[in-house]
N, C-alpha and C. Protein backbone atom coordinates (compact mmCIF):
# COMPACT_ATOMS: atom_id res chain seq x y z
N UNK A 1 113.00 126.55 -174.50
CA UNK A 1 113.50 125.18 -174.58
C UNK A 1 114.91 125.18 -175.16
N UNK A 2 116.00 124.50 -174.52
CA UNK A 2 117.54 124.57 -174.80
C UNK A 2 117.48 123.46 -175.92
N UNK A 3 118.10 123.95 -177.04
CA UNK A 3 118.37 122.99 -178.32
C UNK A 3 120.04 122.17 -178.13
N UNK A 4 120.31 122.68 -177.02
CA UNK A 4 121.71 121.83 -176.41
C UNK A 4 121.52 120.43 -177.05
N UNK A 5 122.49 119.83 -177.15
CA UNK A 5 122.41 118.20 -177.12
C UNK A 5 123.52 118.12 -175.69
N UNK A 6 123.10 117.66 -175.03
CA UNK A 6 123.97 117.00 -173.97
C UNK A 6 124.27 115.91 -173.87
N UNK A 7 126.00 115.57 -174.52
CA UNK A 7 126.39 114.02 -174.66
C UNK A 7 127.15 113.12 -173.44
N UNK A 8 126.06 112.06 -173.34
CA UNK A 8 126.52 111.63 -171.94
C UNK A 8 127.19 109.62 -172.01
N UNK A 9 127.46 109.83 -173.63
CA UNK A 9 128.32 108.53 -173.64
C UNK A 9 128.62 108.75 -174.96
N UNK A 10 130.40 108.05 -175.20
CA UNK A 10 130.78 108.37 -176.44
C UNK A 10 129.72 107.56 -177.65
N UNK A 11 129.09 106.94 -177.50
CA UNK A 11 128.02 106.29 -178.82
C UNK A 11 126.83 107.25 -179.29
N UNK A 12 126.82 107.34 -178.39
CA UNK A 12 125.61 109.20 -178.40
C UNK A 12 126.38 110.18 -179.41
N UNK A 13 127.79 110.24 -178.80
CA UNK A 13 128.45 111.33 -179.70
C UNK A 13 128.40 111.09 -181.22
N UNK A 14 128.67 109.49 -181.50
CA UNK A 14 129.20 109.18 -182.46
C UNK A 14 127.88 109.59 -183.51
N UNK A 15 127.07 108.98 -182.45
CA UNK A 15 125.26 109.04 -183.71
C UNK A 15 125.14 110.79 -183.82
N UNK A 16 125.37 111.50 -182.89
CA UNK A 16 125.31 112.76 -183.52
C UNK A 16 125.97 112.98 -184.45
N UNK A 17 127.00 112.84 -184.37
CA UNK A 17 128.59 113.25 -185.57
C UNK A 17 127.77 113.00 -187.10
N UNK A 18 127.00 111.28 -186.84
CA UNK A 18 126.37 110.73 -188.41
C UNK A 18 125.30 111.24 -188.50
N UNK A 19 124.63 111.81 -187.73
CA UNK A 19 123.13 112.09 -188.34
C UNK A 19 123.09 113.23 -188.49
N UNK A 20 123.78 114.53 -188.26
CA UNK A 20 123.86 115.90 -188.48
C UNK A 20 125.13 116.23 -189.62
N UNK A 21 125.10 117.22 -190.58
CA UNK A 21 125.77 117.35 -191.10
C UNK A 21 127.26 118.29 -190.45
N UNK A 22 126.77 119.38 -189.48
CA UNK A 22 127.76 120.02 -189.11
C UNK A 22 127.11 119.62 -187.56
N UNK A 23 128.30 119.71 -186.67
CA UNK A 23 128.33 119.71 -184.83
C UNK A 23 129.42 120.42 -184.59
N UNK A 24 129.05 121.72 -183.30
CA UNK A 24 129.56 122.86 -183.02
C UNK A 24 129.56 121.55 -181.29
N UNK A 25 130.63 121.80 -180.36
CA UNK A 25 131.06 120.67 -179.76
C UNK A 25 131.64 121.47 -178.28
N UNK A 26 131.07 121.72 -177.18
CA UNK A 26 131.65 122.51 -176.12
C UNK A 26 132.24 121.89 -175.39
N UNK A 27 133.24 121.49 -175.02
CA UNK A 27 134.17 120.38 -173.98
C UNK A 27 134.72 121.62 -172.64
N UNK A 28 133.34 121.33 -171.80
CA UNK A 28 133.38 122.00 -170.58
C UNK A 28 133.54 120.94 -168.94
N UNK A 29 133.74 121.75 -167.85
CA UNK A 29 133.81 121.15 -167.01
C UNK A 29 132.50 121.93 -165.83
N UNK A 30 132.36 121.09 -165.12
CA UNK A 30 131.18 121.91 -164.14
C UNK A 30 131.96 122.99 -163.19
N UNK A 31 133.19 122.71 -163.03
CA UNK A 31 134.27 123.54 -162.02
C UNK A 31 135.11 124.70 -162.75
N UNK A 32 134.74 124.49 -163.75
CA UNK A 32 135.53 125.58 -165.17
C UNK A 32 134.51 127.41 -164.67
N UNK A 33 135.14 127.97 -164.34
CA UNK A 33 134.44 129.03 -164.56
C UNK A 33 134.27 130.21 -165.64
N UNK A 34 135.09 129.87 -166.67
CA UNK A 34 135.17 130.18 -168.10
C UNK A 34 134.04 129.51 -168.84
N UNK A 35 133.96 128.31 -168.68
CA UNK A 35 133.06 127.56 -169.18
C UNK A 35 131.36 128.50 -168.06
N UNK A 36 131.31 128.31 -167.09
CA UNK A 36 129.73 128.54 -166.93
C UNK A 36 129.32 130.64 -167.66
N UNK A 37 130.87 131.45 -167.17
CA UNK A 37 130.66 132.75 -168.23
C UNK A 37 129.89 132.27 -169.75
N UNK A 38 130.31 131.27 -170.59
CA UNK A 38 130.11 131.20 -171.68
C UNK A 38 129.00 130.41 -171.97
N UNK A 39 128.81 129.83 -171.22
CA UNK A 39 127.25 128.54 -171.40
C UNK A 39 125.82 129.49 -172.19
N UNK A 40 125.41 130.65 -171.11
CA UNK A 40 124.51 131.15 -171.74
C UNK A 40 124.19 131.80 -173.12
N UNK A 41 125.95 132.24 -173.42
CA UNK A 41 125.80 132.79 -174.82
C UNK A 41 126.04 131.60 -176.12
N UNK A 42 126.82 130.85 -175.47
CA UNK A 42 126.14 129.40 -176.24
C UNK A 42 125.06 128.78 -176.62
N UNK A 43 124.22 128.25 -175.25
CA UNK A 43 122.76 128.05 -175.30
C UNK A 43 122.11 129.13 -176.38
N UNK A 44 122.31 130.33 -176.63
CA UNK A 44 121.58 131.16 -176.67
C UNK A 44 122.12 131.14 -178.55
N UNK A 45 122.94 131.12 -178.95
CA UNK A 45 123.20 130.51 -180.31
C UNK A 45 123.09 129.24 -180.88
N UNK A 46 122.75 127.93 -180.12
CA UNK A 46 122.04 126.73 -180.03
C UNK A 46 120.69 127.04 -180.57
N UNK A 47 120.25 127.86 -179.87
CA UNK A 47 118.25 128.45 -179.82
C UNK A 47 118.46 129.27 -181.56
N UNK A 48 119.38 129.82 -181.54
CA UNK A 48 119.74 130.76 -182.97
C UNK A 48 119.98 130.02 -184.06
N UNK A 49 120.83 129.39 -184.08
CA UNK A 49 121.66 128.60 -185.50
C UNK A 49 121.27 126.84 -185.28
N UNK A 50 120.45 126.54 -184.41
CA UNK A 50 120.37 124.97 -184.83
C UNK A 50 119.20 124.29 -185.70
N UNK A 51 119.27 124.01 -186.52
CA UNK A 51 118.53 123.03 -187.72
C UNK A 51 118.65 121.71 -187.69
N UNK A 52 118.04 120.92 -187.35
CA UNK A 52 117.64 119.46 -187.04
C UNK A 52 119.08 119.17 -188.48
N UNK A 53 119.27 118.14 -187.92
CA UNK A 53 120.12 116.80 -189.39
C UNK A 53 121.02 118.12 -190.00
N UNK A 54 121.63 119.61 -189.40
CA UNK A 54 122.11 120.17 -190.20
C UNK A 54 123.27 120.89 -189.60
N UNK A 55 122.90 121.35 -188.48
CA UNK A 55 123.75 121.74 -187.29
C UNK A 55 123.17 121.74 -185.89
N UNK A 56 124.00 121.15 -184.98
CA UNK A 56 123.61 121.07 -183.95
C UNK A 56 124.47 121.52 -182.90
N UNK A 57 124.37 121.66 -181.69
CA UNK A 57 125.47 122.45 -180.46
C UNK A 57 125.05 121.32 -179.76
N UNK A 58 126.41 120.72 -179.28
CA UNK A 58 126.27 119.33 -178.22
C UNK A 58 127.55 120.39 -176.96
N UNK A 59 127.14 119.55 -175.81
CA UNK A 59 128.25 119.60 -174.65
C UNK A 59 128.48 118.76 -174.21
N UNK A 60 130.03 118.34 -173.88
CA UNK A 60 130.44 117.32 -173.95
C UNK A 60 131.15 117.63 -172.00
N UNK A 61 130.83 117.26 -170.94
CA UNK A 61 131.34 117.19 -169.78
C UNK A 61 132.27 116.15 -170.03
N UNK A 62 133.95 117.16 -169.78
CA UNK A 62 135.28 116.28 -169.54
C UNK A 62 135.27 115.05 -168.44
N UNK A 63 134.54 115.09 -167.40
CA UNK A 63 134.63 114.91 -166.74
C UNK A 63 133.78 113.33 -166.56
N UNK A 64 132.72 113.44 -166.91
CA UNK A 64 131.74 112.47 -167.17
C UNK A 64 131.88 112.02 -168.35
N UNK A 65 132.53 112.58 -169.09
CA UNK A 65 132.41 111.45 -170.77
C UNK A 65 134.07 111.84 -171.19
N UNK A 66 134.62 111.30 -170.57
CA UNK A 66 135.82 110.70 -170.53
C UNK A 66 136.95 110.44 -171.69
N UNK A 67 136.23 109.22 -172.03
CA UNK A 67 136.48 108.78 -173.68
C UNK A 67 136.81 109.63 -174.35
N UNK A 68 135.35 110.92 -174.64
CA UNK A 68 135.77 111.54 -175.59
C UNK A 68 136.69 112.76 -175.47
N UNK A 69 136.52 112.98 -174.07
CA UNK A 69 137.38 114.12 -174.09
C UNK A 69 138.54 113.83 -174.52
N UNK A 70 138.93 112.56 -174.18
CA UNK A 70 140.52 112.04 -174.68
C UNK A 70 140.89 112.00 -175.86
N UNK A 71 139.59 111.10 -176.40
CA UNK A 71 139.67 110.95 -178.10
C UNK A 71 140.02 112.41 -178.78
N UNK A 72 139.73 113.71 -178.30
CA UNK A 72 140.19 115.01 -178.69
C UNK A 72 141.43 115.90 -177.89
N UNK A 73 141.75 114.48 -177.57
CA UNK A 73 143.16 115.32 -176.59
C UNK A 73 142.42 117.38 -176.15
N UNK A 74 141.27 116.71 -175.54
CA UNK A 74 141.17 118.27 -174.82
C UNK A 74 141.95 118.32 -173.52
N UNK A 75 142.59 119.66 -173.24
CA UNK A 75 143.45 119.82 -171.88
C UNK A 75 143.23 121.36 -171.76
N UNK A 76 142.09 121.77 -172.25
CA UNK A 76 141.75 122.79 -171.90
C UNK A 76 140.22 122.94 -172.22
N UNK A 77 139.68 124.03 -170.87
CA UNK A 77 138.30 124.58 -171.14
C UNK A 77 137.97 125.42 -170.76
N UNK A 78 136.99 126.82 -171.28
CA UNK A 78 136.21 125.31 -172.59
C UNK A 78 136.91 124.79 -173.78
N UNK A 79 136.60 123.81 -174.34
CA UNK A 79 137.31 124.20 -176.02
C UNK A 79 136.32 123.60 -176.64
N UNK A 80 136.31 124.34 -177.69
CA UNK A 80 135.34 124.64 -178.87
C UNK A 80 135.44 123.62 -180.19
N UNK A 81 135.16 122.92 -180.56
CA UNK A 81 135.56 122.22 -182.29
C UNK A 81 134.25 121.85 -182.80
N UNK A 82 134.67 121.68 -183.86
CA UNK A 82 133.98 121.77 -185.25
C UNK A 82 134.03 120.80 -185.55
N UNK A 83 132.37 120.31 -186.53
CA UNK A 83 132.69 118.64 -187.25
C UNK A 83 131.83 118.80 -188.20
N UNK A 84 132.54 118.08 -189.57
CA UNK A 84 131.47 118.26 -190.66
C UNK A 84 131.44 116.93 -191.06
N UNK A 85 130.21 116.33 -191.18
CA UNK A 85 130.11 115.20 -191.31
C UNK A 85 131.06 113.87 -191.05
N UNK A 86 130.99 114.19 -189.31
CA UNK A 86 131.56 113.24 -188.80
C UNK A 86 133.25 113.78 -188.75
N UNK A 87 133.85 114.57 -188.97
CA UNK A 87 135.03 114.41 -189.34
C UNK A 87 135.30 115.46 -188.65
N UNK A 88 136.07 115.93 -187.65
CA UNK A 88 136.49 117.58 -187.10
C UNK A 88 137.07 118.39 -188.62
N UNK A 89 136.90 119.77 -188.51
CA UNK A 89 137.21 120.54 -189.54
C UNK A 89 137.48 121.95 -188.92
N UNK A 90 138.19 122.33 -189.26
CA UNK A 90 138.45 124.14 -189.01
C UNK A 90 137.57 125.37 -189.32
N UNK A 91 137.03 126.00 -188.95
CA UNK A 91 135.97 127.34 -189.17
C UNK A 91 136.66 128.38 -188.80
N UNK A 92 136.69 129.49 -190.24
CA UNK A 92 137.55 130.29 -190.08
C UNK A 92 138.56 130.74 -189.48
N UNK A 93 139.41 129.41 -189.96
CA UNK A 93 140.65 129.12 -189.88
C UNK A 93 141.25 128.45 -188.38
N UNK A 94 140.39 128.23 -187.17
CA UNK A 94 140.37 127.88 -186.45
C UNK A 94 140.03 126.15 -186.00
N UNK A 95 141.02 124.88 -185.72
CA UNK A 95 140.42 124.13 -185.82
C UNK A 95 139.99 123.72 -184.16
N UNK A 96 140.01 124.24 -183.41
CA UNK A 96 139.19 124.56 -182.51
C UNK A 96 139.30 126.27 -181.28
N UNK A 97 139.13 126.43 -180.60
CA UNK A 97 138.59 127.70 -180.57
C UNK A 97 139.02 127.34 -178.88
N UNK A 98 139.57 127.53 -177.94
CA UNK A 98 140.37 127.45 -176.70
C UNK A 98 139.93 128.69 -175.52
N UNK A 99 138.88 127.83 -174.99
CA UNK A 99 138.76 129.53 -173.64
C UNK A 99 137.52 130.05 -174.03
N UNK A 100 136.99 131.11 -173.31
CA UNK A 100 135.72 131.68 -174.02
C UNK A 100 135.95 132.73 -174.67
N UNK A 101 136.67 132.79 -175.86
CA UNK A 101 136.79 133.44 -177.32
C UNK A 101 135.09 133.54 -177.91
N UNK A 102 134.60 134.86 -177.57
CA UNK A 102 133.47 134.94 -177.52
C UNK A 102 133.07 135.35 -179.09
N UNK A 103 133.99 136.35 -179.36
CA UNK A 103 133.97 137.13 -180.94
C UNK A 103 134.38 135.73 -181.63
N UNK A 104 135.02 134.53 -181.38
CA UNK A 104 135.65 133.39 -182.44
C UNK A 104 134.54 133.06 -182.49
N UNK A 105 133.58 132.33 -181.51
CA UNK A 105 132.91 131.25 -181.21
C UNK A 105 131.61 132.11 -181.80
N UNK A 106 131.66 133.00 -181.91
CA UNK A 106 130.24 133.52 -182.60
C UNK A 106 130.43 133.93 -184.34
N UNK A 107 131.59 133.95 -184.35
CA UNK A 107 131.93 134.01 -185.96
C UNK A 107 132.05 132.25 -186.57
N UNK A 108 132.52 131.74 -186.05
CA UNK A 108 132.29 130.16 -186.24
C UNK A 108 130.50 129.91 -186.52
N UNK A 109 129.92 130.24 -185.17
CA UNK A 109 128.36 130.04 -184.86
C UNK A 109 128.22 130.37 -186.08
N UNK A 110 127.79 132.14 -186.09
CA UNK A 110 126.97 131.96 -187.59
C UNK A 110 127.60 132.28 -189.17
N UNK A 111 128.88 131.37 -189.63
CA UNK A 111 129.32 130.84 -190.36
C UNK A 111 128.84 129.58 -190.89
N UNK A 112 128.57 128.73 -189.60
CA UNK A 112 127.95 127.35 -189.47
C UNK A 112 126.68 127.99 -189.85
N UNK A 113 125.62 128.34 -189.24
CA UNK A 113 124.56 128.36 -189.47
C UNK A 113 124.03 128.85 -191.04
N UNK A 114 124.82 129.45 -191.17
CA UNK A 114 124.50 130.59 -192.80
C UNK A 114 124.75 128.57 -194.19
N UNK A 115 125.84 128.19 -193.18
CA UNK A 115 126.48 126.64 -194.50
C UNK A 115 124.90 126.45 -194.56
N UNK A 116 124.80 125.66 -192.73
CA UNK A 116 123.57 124.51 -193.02
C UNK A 116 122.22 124.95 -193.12
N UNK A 117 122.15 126.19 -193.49
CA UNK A 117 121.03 126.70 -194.07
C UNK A 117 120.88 126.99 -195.37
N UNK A 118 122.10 126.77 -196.24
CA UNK A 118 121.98 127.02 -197.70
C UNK A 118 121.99 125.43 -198.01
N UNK A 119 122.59 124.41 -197.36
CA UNK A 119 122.33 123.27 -197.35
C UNK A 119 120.75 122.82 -197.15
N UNK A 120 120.60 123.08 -196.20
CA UNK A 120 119.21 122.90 -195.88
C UNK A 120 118.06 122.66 -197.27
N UNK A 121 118.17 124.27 -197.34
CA UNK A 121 117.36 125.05 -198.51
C UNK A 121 117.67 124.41 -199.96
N UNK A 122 118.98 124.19 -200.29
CA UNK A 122 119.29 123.35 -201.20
C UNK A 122 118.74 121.79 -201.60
N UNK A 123 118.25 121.50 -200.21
CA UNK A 123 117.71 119.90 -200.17
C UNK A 123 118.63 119.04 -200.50
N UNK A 124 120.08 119.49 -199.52
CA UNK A 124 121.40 118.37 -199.75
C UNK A 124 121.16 117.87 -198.31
């Protein structure tokens, strides 16, 4: 079962942004072929690092959700960003991650996952 969130209107996005503490954010296209190389090893760290209300992996189609792609001035894909409570933020040193940067996007991954699991465990 894919722990993807697939966001298919910017209000969707927004309630994710508030109800999770961290969102790992893929701004792909269906015609991107960088983007479908990278989908599975995504999905496949979605299934790895996601914790309900703590971190989650959403995909955001440029193409179909419009709005937001704009709202992030994306002009490239895939591209990768980061949000911590609602707010985009940088992960190791990256404030978003451009192309399928496979070694970035997996040092981000479980960076994120290691936070919202000491969060978690913490009961913040």
């Amino acid at each position: 079962m894919s722990k993807l969130v697939h966001i298919t209107s910017p209000d969707e996005f927004s309630k994710l942004l508030s109800s999770t503490m961290y969102v790992v954010t893929d701004f792909y296209a269906d015609w991107c072929g960088p983007c479908k190389q990278i989908a599975p090893l995504y999905e496949q760290m979605a299934s790895t690092f996601s914790i309900p209300n703590y971190l989650a992996f959403a995909k955001v189609n440029v193409d179909h959700v419009q709005p937001v792609a704009q709202q992030y001035r994306i002009t490239a894909m895939p591209t990768f960003m980061f949000f911590k409570s609602g707010k985009q933020v940088a992960v190791n040193g990256s404030a978003a991650i451009l192309g399928g940067d496979v070694r970035s996007l997996q040092g981000a991954a479980e960076k994120l996952g290691r936070l919202a699991k000491e969060k978690r465990d913490a009961g913040v």
